[in-house]
Protein backbone atom coordinates (compact mmCIF):
# COMPACT_ATOMS: atom_id res chain seq x y z
CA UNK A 1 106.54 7.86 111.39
CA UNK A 2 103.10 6.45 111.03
CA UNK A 3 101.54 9.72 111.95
CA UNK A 4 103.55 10.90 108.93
CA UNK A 5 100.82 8.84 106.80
CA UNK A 6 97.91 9.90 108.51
CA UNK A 7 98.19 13.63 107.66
CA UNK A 8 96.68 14.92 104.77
CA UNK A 9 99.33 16.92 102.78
CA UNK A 10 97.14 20.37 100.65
CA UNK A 11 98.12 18.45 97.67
CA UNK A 12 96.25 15.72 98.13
CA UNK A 13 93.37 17.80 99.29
CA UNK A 14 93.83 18.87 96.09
CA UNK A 15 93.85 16.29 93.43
CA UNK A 16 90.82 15.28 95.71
CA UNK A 17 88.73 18.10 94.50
CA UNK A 18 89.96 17.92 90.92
CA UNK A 19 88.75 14.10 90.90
CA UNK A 20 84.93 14.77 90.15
CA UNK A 21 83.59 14.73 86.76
CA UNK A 22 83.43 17.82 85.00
CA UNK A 23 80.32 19.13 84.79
CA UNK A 24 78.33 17.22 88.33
CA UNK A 25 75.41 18.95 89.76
CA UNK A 26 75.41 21.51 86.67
CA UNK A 27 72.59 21.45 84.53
CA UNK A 28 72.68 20.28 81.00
CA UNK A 29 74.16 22.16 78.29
CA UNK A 30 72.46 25.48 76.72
CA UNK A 31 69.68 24.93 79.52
CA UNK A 32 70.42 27.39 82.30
CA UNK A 33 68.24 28.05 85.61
CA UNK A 34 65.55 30.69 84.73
CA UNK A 35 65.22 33.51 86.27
CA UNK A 36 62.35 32.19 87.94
CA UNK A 37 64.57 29.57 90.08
CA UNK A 38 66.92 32.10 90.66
CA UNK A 39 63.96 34.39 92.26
CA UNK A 40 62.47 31.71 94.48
CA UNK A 41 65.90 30.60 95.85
CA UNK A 42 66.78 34.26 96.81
CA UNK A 43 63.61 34.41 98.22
CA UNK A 44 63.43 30.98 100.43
CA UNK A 45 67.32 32.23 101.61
CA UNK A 46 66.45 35.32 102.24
CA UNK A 47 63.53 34.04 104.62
CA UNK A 48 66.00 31.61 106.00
CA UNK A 49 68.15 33.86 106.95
CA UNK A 50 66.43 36.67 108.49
CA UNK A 51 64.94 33.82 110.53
CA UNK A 52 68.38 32.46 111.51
CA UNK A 53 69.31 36.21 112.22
CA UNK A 54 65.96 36.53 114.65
CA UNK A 55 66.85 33.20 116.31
CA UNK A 56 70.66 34.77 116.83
CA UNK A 57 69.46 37.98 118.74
CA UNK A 58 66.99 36.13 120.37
CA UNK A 59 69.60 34.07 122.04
CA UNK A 60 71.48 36.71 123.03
CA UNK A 61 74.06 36.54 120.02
CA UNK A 62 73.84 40.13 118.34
CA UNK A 63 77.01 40.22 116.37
CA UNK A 64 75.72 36.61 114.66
CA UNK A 65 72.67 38.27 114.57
CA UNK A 66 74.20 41.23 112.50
CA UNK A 67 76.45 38.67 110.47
CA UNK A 68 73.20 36.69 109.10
CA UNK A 69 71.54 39.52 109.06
CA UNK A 70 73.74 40.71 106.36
CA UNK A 71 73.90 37.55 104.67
CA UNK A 72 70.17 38.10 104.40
CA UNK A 73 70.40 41.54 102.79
CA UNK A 74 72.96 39.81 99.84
CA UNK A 75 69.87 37.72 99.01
CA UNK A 76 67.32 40.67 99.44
CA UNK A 77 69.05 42.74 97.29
CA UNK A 78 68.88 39.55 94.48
CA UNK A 79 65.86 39.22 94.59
CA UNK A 80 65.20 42.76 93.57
CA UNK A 81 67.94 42.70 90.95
CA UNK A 82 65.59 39.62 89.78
CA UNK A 83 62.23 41.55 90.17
CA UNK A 84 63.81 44.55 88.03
CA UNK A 85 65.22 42.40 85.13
CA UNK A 86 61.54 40.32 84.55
CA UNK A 87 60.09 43.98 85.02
CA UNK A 88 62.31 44.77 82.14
CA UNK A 89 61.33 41.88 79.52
CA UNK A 90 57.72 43.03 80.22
CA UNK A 91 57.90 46.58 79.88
CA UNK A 92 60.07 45.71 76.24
CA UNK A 93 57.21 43.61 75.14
CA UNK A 94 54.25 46.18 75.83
């Protein structure tokens, strides 16, 4: 029976999560992340990851290799999404 205490039910796992105060880590109210944040964040993961992905094949690991290699790509592709929407604003203010 005392194993019976020990276990964690998915409830309580649960109310566990729900326990942090709204609004943690966020930033403050009508103050968002600009875009430039946003860039240099897809940018540093991007690096990370095509590093991590290099360090995977290297080792002899080619379908972690492909995996972060992928996750690398998500961020690529962000950053040009980024790149496009400041190219945008400029091109409306010329």
């Amino acid at each position: 029976m005392a194993n019976d205490k020990t276990k964690m039910r998915a409830s309580d796992y649960r109310d566990r999560r729900r326990a942090r105060p709204q609004g943690a880590g966020t930033s403050p109210p009508g103050r968002g992340r600009g875009q430039g944040d946003q860039r240099a964040n897809a940018r540093r993961n991007y690096e990370r990851y095509i590093e991590l992905a290099r360090a995977a094949v290297s080792a002899g690991d080619p379908i972690e290799g492909e995996n972060l290699y992928q996750h690398a790509e998500h961020y690529f592709r962000a950053m040009r999404e980024l790149e496009g929407v400041q190219s945008d604003r400029g091109d409306r203010t010329s």
